[in-house]
Structures are given as structure tokens and as C-alpha cells.
C-alpha atoms as a PDB file:
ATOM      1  CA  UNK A   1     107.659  97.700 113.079  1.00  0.00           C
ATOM      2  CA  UNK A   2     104.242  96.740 113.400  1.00  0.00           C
ATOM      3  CA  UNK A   3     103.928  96.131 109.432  1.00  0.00           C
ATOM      4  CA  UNK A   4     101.507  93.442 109.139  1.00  0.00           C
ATOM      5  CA  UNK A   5     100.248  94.059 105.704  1.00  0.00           C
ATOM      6  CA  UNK A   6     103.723  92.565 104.341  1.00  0.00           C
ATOM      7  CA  UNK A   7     101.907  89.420 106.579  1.00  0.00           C
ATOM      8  CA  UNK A   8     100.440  87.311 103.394  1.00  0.00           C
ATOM      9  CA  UNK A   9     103.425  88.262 101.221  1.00  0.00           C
ATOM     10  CA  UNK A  10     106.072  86.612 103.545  1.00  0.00           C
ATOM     11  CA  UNK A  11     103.856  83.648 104.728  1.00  0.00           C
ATOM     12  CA  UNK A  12     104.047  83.224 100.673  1.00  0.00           C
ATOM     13  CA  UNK A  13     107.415  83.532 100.101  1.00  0.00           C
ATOM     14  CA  UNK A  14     107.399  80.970 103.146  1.00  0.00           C
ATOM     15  CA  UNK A  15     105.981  78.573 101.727  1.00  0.00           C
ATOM     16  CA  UNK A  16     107.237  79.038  98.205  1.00  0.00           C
ATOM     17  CA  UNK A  17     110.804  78.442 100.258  1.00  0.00           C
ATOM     18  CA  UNK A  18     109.077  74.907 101.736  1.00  0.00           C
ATOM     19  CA  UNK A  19     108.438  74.158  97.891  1.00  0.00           C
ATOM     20  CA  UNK A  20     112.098  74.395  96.869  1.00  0.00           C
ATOM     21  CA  UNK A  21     112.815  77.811  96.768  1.00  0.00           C
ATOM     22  CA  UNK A  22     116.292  78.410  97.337  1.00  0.00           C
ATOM     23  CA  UNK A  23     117.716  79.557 101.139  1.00  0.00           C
ATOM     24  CA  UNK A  24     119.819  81.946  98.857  1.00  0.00           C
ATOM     25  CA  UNK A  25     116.553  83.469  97.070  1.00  0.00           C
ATOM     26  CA  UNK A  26     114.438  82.968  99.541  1.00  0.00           C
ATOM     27  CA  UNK A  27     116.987  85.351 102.019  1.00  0.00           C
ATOM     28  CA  UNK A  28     117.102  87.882  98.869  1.00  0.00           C
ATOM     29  CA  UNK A  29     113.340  88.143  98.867  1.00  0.00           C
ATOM     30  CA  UNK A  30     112.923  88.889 102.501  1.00  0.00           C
ATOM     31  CA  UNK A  31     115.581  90.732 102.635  1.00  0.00           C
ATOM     32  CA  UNK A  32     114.259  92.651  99.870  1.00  0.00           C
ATOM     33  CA  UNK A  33     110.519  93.459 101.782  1.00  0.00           C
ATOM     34  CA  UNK A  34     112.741  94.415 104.482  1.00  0.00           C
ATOM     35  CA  UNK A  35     114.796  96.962 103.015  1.00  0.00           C
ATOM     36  CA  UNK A  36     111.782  98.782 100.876  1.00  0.00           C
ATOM     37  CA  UNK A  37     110.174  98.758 104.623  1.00  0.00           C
ATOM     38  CA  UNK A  38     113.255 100.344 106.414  1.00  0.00           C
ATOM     39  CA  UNK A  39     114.490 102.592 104.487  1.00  0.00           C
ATOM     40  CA  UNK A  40     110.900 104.232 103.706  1.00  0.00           C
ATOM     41  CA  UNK A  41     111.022 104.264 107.170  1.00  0.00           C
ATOM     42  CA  UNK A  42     114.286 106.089 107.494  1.00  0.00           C
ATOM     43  CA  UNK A  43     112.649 108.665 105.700  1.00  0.00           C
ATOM     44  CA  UNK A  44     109.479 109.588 107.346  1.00  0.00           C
ATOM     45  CA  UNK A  45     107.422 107.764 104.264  1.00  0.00           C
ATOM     46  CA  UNK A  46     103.673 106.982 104.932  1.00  0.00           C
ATOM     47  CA  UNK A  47     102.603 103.787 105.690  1.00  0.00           C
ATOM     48  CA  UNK A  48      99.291 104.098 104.376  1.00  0.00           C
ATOM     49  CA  UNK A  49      98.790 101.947 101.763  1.00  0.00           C
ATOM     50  CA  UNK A  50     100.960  99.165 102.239  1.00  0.00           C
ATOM     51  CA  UNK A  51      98.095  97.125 102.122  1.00  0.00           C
ATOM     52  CA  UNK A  52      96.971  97.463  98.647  1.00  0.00           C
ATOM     53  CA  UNK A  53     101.014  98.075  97.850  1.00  0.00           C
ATOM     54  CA  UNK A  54     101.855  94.296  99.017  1.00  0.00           C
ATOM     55  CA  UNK A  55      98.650  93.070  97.566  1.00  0.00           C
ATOM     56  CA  UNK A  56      99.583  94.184  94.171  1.00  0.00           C
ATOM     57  CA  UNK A  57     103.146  93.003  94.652  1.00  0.00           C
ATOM     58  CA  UNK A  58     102.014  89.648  95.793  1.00  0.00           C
ATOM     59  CA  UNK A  59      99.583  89.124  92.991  1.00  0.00           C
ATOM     60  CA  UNK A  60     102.601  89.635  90.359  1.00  0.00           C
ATOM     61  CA  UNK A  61     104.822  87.306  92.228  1.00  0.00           C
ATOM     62  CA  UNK A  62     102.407  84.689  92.107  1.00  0.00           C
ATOM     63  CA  UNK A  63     101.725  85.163  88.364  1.00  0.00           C
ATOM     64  CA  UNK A  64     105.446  85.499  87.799  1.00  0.00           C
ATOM     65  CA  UNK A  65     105.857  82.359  89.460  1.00  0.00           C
ATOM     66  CA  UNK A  66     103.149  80.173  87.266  1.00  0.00           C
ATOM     67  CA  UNK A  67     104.366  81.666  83.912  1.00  0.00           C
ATOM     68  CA  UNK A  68     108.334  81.191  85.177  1.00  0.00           C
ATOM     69  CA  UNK A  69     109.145  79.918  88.485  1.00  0.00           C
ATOM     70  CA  UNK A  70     112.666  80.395  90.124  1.00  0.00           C
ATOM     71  CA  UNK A  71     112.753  84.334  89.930  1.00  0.00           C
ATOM     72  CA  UNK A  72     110.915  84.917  92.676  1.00  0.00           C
ATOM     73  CA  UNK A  73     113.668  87.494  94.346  1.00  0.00           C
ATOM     74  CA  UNK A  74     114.163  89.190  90.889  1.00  0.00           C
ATOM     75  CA  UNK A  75     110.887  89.256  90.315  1.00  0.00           C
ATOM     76  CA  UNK A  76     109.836  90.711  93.380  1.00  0.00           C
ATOM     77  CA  UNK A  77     112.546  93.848  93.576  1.00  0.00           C
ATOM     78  CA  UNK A  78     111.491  94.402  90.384  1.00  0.00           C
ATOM     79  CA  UNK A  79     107.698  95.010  91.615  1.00  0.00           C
ATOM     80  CA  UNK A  80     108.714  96.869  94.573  1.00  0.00           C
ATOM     81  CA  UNK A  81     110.598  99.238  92.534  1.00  0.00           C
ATOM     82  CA  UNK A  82     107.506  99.903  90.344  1.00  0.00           C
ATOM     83  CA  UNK A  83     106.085 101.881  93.190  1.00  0.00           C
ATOM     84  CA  UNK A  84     103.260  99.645  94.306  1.00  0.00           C
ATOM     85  CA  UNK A  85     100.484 101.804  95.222  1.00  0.00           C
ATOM     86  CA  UNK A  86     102.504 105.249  94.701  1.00  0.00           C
ATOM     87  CA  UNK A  87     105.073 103.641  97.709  1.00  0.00           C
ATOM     88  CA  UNK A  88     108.622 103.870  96.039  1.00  0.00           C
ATOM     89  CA  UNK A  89     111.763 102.215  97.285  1.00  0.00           C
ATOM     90  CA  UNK A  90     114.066 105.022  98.448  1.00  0.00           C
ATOM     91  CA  UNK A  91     117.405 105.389  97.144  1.00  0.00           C
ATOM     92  CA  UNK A  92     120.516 105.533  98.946  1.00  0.00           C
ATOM     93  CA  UNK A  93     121.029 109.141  98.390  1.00  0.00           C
ATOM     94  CA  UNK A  94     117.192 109.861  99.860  1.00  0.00           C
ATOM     95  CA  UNK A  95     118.298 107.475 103.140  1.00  0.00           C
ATOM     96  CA  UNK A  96     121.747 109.322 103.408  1.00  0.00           C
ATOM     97  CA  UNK A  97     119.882 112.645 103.106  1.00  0.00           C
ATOM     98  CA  UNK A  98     116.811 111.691 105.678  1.00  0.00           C
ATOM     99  CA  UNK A  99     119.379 110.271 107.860  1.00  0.00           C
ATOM    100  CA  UNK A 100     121.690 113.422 108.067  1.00  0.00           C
ATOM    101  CA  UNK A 101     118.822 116.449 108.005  1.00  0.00           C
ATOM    102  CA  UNK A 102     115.533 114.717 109.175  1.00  0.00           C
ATOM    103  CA  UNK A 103     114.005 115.342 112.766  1.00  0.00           C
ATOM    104  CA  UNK A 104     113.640 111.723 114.211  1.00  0.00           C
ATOM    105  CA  UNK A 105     112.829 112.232 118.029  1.00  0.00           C
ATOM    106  CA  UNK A 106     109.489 113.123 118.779  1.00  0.00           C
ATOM    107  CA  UNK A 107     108.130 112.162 115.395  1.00  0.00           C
ATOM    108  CA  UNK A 108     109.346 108.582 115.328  1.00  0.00           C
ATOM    109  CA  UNK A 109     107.905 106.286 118.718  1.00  0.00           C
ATOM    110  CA  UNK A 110     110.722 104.881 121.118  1.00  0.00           C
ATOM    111  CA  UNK A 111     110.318 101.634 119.396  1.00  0.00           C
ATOM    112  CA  UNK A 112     111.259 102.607 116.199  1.00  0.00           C
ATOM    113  CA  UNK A 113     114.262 104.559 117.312  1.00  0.00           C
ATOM    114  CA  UNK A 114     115.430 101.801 119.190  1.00  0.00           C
ATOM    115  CA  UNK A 115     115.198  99.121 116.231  1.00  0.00           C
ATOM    116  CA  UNK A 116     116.991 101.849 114.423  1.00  0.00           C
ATOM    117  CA  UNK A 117     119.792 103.088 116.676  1.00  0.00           C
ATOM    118  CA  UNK A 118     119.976  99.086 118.044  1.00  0.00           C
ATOM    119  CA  UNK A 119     120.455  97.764 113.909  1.00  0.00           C
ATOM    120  CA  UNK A 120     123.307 100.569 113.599  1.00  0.00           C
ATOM    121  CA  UNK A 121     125.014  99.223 116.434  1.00  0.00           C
ATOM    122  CA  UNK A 122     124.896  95.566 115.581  1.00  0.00           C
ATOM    123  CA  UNK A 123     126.761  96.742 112.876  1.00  0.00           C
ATOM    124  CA  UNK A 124     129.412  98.900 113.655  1.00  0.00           C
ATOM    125  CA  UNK A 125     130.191  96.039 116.292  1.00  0.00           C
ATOM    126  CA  UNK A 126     129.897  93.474 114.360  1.00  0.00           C
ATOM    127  CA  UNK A 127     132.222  95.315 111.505  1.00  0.00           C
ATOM    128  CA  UNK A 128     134.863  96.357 113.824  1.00  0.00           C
ATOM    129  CA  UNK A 129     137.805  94.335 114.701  1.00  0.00           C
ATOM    130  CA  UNK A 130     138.762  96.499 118.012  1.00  0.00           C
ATOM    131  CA  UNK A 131     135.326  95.949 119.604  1.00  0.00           C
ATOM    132  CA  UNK A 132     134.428  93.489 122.153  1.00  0.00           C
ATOM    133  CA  UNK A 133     131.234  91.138 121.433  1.00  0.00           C
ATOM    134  CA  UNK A 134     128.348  91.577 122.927  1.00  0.00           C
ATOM    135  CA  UNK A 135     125.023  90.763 123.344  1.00  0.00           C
ATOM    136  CA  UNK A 136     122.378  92.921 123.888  1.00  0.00           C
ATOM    137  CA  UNK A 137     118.911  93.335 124.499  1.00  0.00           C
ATOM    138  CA  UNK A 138     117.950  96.858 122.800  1.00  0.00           C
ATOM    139  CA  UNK A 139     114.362  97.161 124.053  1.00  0.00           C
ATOM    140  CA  UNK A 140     115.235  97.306 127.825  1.00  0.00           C
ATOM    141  CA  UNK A 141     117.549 100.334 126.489  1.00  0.00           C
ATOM    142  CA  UNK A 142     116.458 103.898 126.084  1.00  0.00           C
ATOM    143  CA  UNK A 143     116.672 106.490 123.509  1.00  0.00           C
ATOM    144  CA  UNK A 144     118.998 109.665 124.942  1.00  0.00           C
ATOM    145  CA  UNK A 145     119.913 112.739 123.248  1.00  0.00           C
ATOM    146  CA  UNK A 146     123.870 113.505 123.297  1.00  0.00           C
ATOM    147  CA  UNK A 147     123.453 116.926 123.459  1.00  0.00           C
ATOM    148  CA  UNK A 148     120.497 117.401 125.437  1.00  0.00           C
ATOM    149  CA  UNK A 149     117.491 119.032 124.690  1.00  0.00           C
ATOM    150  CA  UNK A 150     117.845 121.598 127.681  1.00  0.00           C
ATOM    151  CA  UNK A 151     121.375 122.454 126.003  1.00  0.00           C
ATOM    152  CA  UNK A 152     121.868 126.419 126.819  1.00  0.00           C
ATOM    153  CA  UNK A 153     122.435 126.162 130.340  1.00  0.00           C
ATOM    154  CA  UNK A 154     125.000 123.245 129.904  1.00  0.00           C
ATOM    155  CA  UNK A 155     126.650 123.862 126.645  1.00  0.00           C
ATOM    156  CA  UNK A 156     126.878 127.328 126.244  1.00  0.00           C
ATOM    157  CA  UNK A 157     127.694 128.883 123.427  1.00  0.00           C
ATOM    158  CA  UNK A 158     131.211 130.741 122.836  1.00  0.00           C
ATOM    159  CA  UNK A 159     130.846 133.070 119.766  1.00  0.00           C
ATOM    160  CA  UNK A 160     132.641 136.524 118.729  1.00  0.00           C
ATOM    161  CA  UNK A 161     129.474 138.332 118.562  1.00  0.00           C
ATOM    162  CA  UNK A 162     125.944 137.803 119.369  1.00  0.00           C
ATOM    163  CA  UNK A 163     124.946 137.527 116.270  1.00  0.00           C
ATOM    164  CA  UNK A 164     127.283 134.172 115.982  1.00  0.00           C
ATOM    165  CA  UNK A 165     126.179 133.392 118.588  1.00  0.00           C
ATOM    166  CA  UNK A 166     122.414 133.126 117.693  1.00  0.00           C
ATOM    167  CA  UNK A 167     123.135 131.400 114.450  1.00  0.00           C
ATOM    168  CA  UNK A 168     125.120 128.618 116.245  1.00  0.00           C
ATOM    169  CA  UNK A 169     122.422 128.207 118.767  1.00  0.00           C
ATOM    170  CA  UNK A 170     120.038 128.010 115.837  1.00  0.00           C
ATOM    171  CA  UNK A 171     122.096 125.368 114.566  1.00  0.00           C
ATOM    172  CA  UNK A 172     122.144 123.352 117.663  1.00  0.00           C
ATOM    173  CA  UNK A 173     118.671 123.808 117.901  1.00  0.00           C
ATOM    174  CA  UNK A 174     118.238 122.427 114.825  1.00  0.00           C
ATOM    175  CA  UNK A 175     120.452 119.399 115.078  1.00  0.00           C
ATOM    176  CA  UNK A 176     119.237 118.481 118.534  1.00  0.00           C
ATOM    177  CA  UNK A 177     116.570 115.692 117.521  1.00  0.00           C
ATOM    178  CA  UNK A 178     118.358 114.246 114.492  1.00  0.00           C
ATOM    179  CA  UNK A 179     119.608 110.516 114.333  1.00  0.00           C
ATOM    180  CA  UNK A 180     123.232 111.651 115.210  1.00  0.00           C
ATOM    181  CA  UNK A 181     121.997 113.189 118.590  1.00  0.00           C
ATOM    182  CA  UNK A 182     120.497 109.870 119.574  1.00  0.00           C
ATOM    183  CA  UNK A 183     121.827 106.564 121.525  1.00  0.00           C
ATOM    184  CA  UNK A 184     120.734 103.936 123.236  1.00  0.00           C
ATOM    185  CA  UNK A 185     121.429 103.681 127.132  1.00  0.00           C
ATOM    186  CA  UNK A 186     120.897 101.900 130.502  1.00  0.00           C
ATOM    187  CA  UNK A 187     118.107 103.642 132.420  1.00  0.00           C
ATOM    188  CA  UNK A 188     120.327 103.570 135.700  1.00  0.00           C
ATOM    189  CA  UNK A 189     123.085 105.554 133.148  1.00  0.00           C
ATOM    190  CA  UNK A 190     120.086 107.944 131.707  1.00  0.00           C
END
């Protein structure tokens, strides 16, 4: 994702880990800075500021950790959820409603999309019995629309009258860069 300004507050949590920080907190700390960073992500938050947000974040952590070590993890979700620098930790509701109603293509790069679309289906592969495992490398794939952009001459539109008709192209139009739209393919299959 290109976040470097969570840099200095993972090389910490690093090397609080080499100091006898727990794998289990340690992994709950990360794991934290990565979902704050994903789901504002999923929906469209700035970046700007993430700076000064991990900054303030890290300076807590390392004053929580003098005055009471061993609640690093706590500690830290705690400060994320304070809204460091006006940045707040979206909810699952916000991510559920970015995910199902926000544009994605064309305002998101390739990259992202692909880290996205490439993390969903890790999961639904790894979480389903009936599907084969596999490895694979999501960068060499690329980002397709289902239904493509260029739909009307393709996918025409069956409709009682043509005012139907017009309010379910509308709808299509509207749905046409949004996550659901998206996968990931071969070039030789795009």
C-alpha cells in the first residue's frame, strides 16, 4: 500500500517483540495497524496525515509501555480508536457500506484493487472446503470488470417500457465500477 509512515511504528513494535513481547501480542498489534490501514482504505479515507496520526500513536505506546509494559496490543487499539490526527478506525457497518455502494475502479490504482480483490480470494479459498488449493501470484493478474464497461451493446436491456428500461440502465451504470463488478484474471483470458 505504499504506507510508510506506519514505518517507525512497526520497526517499534519489532523490536519491542525482540524484547519479549509476546508472538500472540505482537501478531495483535500488527494486525491491528493493518486493519485501521485497510479498512480506511476500503472506504476511500485520506491518507493525509498518517504521519502525524502514527507519530502520536507511537508516542503513547511508548509511554504506555514505561508506565506498564505488556499491553502493548491493548494499548495500541485503544490509540487508534481515539482518532489519531482526525483518522478514525472504520466500523464494520462503514466497510460493509463502502464495499457495497462505493465506486472503486478508476479511483483506486490497479495495485490497490489487486491487494484487495487478491486478499478476498485468499479467503474464500482458504474458507471453503470444495475448493482446490492454490497458489497464486496476484500482481501478474489484472483487474476486469464482469459486466463490462461498454455493457449496452452486449447486455441489453429487456424492460416493459422505456422508461424501465432507462432506470435499469441507470442502475447498471451505476453498479458497473463497484467492488462486485471486479476480478482478477490472466491477461491471455482478459
Amino acid at each position: 500500500l505504499g504506507v510508510t509512515t506506519a514505518m517507525p511504528l512497526l520497526l517499534w513494535l519489532r523490536m519491542q517483540h525482540r524484547a519479549g513481547m509476546s508472538v500472540a501480542d505482537h501478531r495483535r498489534a500488527v494486525v491491528a495497524v493493518e486493519s485501521f490501514v485497510i479498512r480506511r482504505l476500503l472506504i476511500g479515507a485520506q491518507t493525509r496525515g498518517y504521519g502525524r496520526a502514527f507519530a502520536q500513536v507511537l508516542a503513547k505506546l511508548q509511554e504506555a509501555n514505561r508506565s506498564q509494559p505488556g499491553h502493548v496490543a491493548e494499548t495500541l487499539e485503544v490509540e487508534l480508536r481515539k482518532k489519531p490526527n482526525g483518522a478514525h478506525w472504520p466500523s464494520d457497518d462503514e466497510v460493509v457500506a463502502a464495499c457495497t455502494t462505493r465506486r472503486f475502479y478508476g479511483v483506486d490504482s490497479q495495485q490497490r484493487l489487486r491487494l484487495i480483490l487478491g486478499a478476498i480470494d485468499s479467503y474464500l479459498r482458504r474458507n471453503n472446503p470444495k475448493t482446490e488449493q492454490a497458489t497464486f501470484d496476484y500482481e501478474d493478474l489484472t483487474v476486469e470488470h464482469i459486466m463490462p464497461q461498454t455493457w449496452r451493446p452486449h447486455w441489453p436491456v429487456s424492460a416493459a417500457t422505456e422508461a424501465e428500461a432507462e432506470l435499469a440502465s441507470r442502475g447498471r451504470d451505476a453498479v458497473v465500477d463497484h467492488l462486485g463488478n471486479l476480478t482478477l484474471v490472466t491477461e491471455s483470458l482478459n
